[in-house]
PDB file of N, CA and C in Angstrom:
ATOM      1  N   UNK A   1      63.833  19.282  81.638  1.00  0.00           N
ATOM      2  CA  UNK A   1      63.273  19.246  80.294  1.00  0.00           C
ATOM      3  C   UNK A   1      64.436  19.241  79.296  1.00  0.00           C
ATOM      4  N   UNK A   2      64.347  18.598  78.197  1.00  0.00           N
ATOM      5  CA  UNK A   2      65.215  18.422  77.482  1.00  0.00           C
ATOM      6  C   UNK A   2      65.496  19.503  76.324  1.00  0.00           C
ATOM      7  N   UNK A   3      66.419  19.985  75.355  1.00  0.00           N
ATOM      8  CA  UNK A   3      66.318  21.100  74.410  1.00  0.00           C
ATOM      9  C   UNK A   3      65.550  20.814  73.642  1.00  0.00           C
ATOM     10  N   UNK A   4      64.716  20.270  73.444  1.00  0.00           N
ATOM     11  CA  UNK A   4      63.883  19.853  72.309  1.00  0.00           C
ATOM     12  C   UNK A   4      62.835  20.961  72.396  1.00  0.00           C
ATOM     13  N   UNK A   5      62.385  21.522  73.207  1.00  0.00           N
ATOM     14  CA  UNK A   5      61.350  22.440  73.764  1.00  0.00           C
ATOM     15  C   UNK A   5      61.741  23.729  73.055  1.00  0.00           C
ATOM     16  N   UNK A   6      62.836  24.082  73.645  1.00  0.00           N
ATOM     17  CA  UNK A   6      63.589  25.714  73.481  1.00  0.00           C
ATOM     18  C   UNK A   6      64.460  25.756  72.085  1.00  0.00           C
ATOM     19  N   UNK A   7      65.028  24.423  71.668  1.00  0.00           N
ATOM     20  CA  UNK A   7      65.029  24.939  70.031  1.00  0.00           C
ATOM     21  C   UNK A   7      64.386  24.419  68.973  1.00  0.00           C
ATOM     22  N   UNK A   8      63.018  24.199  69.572  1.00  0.00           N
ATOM     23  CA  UNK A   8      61.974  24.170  68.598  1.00  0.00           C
ATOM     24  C   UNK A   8      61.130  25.889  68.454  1.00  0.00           C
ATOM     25  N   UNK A   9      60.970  26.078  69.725  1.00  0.00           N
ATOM     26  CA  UNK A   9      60.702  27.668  70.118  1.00  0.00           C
ATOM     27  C   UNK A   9      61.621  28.475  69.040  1.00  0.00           C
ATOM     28  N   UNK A  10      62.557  28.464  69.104  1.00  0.00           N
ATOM     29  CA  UNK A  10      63.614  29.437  68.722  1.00  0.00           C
ATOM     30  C   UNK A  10      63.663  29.312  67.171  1.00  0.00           C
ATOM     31  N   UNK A  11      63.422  28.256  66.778  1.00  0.00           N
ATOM     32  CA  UNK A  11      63.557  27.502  65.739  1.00  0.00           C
ATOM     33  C   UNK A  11      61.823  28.913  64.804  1.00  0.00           C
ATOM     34  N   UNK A  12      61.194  28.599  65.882  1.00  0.00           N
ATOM     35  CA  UNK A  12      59.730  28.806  65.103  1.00  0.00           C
ATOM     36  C   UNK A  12      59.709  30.356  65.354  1.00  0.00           C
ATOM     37  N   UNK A  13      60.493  31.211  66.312  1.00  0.00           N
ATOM     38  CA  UNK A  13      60.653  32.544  66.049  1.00  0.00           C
ATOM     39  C   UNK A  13      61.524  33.126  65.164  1.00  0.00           C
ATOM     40  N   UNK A  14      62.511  32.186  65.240  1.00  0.00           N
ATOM     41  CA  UNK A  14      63.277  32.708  63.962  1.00  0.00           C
ATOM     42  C   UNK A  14      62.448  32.401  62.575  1.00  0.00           C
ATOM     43  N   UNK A  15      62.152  31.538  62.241  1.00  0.00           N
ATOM     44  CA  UNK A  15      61.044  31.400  61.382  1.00  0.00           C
ATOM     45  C   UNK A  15      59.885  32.759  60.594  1.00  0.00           C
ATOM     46  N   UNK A  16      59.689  33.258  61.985  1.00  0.00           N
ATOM     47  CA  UNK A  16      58.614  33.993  61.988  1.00  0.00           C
ATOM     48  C   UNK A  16      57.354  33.803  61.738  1.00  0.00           C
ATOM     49  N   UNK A  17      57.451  32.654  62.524  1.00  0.00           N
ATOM     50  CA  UNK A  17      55.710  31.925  62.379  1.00  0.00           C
ATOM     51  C   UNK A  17      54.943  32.975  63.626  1.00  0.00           C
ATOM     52  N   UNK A  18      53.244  32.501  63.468  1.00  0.00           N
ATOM     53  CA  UNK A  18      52.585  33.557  63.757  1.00  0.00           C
ATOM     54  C   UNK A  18      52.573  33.122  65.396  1.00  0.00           C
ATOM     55  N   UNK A  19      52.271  34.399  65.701  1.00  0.00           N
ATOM     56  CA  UNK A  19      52.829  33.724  67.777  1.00  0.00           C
ATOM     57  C   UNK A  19      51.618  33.151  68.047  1.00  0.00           C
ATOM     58  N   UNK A  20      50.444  32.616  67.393  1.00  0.00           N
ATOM     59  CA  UNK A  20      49.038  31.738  68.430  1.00  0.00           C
ATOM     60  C   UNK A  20      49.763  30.223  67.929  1.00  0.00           C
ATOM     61  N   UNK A  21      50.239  30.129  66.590  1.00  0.00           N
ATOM     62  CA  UNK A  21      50.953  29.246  66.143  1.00  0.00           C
ATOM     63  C   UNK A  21      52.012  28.930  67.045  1.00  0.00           C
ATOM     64  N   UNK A  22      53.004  29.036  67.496  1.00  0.00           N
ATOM     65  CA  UNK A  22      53.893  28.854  68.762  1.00  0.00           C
ATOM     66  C   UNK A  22      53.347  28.772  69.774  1.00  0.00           C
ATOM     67  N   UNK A  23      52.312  29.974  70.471  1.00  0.00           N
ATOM     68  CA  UNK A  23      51.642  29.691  71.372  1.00  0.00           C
ATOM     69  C   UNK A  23      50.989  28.404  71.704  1.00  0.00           C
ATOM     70  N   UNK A  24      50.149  27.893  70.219  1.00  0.00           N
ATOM     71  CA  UNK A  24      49.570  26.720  70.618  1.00  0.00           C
ATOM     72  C   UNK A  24      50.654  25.264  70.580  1.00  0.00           C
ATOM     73  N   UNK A  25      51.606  25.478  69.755  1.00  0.00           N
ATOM     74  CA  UNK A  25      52.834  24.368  69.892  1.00  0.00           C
ATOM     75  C   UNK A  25      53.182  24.426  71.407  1.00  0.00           C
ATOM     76  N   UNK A  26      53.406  25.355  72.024  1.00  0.00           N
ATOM     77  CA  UNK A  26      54.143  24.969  73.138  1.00  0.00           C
ATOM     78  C   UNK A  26      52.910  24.537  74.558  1.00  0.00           C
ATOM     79  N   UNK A  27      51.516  24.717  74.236  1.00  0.00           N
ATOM     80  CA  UNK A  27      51.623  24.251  74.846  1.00  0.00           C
ATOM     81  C   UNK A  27      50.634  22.462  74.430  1.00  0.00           C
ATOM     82  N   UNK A  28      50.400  22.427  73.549  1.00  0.00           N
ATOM     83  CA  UNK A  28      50.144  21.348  73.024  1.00  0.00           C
ATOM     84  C   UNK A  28      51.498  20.193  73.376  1.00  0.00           C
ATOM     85  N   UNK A  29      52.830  20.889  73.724  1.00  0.00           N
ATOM     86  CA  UNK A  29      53.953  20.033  73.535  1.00  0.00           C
ATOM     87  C   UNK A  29      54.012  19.885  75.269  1.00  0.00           C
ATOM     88  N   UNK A  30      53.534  20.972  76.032  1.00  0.00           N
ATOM     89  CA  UNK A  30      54.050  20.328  77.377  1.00  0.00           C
ATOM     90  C   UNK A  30      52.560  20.163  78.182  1.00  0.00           C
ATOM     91  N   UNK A  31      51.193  19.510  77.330  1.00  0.00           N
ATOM     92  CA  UNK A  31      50.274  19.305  77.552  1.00  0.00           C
ATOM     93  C   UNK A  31      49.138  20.014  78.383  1.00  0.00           C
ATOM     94  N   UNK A  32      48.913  20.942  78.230  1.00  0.00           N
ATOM     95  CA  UNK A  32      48.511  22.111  78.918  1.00  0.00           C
ATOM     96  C   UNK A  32      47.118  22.111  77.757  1.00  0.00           C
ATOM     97  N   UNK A  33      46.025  22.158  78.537  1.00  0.00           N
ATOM     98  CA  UNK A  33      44.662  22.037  78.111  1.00  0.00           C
ATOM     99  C   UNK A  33      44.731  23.005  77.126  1.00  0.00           C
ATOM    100  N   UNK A  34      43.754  22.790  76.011  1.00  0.00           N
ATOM    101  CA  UNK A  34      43.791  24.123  74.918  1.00  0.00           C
ATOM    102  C   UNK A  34      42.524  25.363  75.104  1.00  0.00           C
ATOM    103  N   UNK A  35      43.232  26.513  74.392  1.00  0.00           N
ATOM    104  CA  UNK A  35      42.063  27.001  74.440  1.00  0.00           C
ATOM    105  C   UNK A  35      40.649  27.058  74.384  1.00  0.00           C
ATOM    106  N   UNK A  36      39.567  27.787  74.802  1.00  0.00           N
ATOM    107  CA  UNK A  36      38.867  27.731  74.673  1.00  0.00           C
ATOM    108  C   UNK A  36      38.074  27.726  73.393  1.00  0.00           C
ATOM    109  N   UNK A  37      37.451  27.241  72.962  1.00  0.00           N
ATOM    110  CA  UNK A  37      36.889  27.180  71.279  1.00  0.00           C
ATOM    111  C   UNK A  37      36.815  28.779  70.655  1.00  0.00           C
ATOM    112  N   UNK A  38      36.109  29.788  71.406  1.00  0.00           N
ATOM    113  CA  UNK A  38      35.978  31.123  71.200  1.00  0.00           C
ATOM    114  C   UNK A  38      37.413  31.735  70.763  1.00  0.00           C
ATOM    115  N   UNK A  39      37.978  31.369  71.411  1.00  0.00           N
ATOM    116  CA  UNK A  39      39.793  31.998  71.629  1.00  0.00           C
ATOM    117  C   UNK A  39      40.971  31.509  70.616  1.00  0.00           C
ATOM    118  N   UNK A  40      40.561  29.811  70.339  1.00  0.00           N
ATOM    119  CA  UNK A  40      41.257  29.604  69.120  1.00  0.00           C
ATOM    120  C   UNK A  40      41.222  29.338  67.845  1.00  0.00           C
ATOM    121  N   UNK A  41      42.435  30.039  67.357  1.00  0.00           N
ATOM    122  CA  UNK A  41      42.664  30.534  66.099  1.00  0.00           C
ATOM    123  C   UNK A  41      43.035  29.053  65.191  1.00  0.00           C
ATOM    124  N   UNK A  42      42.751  29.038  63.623  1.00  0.00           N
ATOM    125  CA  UNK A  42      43.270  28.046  62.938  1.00  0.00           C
ATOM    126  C   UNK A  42      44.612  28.030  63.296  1.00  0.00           C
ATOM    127  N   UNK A  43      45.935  29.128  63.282  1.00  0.00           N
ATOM    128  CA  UNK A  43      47.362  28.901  63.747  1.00  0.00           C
ATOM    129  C   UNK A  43      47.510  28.150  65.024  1.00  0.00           C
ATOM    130  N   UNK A  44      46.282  28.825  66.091  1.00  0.00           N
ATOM    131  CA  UNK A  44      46.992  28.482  67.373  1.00  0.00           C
ATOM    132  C   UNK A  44      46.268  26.771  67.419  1.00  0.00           C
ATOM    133  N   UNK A  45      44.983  26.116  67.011  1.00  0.00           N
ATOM    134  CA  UNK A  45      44.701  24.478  66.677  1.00  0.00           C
ATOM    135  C   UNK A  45      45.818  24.076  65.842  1.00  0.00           C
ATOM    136  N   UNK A  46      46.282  24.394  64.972  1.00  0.00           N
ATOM    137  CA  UNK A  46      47.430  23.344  64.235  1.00  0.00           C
ATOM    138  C   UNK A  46      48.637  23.283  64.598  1.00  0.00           C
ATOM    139  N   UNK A  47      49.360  24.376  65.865  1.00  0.00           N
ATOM    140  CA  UNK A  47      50.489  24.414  66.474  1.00  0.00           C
ATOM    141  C   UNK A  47      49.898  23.753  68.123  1.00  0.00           C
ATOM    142  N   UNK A  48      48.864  23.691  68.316  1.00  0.00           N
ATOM    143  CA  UNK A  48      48.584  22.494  69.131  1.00  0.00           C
ATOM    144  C   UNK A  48      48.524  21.008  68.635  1.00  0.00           C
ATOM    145  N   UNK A  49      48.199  21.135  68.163  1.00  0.00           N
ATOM    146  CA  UNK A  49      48.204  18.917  67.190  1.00  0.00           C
ATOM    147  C   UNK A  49      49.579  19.189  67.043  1.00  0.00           C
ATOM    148  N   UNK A  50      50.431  20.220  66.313  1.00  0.00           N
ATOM    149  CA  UNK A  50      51.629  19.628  66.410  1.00  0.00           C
ATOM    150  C   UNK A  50      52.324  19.706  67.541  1.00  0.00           C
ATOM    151  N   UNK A  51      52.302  20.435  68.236  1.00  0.00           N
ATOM    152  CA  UNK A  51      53.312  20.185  69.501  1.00  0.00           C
ATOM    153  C   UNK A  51      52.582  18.750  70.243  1.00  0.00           C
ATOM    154  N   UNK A  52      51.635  18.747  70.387  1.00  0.00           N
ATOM    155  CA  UNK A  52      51.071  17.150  71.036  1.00  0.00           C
ATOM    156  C   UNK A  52      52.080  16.224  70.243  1.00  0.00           C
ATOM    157  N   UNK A  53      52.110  16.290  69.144  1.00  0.00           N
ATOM    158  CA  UNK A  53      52.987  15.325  68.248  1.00  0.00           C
ATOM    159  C   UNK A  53      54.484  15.439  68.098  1.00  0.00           C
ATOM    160  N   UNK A  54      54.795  16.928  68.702  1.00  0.00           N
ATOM    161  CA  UNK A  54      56.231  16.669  68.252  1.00  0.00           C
ATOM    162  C   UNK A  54      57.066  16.574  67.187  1.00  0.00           C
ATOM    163  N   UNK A  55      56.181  17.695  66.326  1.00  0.00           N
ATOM    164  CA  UNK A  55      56.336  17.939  65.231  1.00  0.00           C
ATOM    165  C   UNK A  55      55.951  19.427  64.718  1.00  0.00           C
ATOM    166  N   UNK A  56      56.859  20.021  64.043  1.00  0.00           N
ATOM    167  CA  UNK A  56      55.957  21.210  63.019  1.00  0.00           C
ATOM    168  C   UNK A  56      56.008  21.642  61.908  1.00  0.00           C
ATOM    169  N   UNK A  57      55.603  20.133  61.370  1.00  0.00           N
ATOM    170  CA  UNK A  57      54.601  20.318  60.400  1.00  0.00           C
ATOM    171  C   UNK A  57      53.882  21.171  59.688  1.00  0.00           C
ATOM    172  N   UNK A  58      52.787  22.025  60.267  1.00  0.00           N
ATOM    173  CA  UNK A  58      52.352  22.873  59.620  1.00  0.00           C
ATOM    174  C   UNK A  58      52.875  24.146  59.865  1.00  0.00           C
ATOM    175  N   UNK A  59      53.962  24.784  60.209  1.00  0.00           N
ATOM    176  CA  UNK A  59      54.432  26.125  60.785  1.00  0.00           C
ATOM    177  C   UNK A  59      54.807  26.505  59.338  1.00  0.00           C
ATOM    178  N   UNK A  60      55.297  25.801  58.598  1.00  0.00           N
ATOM    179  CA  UNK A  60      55.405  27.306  56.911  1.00  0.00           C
ATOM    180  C   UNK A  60      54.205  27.625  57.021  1.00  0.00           C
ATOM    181  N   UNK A  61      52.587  26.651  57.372  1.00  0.00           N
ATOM    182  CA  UNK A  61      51.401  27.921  56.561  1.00  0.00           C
ATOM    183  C   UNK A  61      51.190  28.536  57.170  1.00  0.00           C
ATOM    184  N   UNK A  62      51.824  28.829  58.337  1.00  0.00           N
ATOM    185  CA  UNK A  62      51.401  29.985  59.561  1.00  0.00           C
ATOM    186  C   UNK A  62      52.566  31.541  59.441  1.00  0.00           C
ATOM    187  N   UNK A  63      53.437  31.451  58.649  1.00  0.00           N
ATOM    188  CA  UNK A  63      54.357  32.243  58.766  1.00  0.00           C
ATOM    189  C   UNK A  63      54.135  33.306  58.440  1.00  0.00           C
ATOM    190  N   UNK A  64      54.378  34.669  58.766  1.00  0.00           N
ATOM    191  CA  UNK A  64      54.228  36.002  58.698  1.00  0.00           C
ATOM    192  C   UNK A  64      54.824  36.589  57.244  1.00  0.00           C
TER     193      UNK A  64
END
Protein backbone atom coordinates (compact mmCIF):
# COMPACT_ATOMS: atom_id res chain seq x y z
CA UNK A 1 0.00 0.00 0.00
CA UNK A 2 1.22 3.20 -0.79
CA UNK A 3 1.64 6.40 1.93
CA UNK A 4 -1.24 7.90 0.77
CA UNK A 5 -3.32 5.85 3.36
CA UNK A 6 -1.15 6.59 6.60
CA UNK A 7 -0.56 10.29 5.88
CA UNK A 8 -3.87 10.99 5.19
CA UNK A 9 -4.70 9.16 8.67
CA UNK A 10 -2.15 11.16 10.43
CA UNK A 11 -2.93 14.08 8.55
CA UNK A 12 -6.78 13.79 9.92
CA UNK A 13 -5.59 13.02 13.63
CA UNK A 14 -3.52 15.66 13.80
CA UNK A 15 -6.31 17.67 12.58
CA UNK A 16 -8.49 16.48 15.19
CA UNK A 17 -11.26 15.46 13.16
CA UNK A 18 -13.95 13.37 14.80
CA UNK A 19 -12.78 9.51 14.88
CA UNK A 20 -16.36 8.03 12.94
CA UNK A 21 -15.07 10.74 10.47
CA UNK A 22 -11.61 8.88 9.98
CA UNK A 23 -13.18 5.81 10.79
CA UNK A 24 -15.43 6.11 7.87
CA UNK A 25 -12.46 7.62 5.48
CA UNK A 26 -10.43 4.75 6.00
CA UNK A 27 -12.50 2.52 5.28
CA UNK A 28 -14.41 4.00 2.44
CA UNK A 29 -10.61 4.41 1.06
CA UNK A 30 -9.63 0.69 1.27
CA UNK A 31 -13.28 -0.34 0.30
CA UNK A 32 -14.63 -2.12 3.10
CA UNK A 33 -18.56 -2.23 3.10
CA UNK A 34 -20.10 0.64 5.26
CA UNK A 35 -21.84 0.66 8.17
CA UNK A 36 -24.88 -0.32 8.94
CA UNK A 37 -27.60 2.53 8.49
CA UNK A 38 -28.43 2.33 12.45
CA UNK A 39 -24.61 2.78 13.26
CA UNK A 40 -23.81 5.60 10.90
CA UNK A 41 -23.12 8.85 11.87
CA UNK A 42 -23.30 12.11 9.44
CA UNK A 43 -19.12 12.25 10.22
CA UNK A 44 -18.65 8.64 9.73
CA UNK A 45 -21.12 8.86 5.78
CA UNK A 46 -19.05 11.89 4.65
CA UNK A 47 -15.53 10.40 5.64
CA UNK A 48 -16.81 7.41 3.69
CA UNK A 49 -17.69 9.27 0.16
CA UNK A 50 -14.53 10.81 0.84
CA UNK A 51 -12.17 8.18 1.30
CA UNK A 52 -14.05 6.22 -1.73
CA UNK A 53 -12.86 9.40 -3.52
CA UNK A 54 -9.68 10.13 -2.23
CA UNK A 55 -10.25 13.07 -0.89
CA UNK A 56 -11.07 15.08 2.43
CA UNK A 57 -13.01 17.33 1.61
CA UNK A 58 -15.33 17.52 4.21
CA UNK A 59 -12.98 16.81 7.41
CA UNK A 60 -12.91 20.79 8.66
CA UNK A 61 -16.87 20.19 9.34
CA UNK A 62 -16.14 17.24 11.34
CA UNK A 63 -13.41 18.66 13.57
CA UNK A 64 -13.48 18.63 17.33
Amino acid sequence: MNNTYYDTVDLLEKMEVDRDYILGWMGGFLGSPPREEQRATDAYAAGYEDGRNHTTASAENFKN
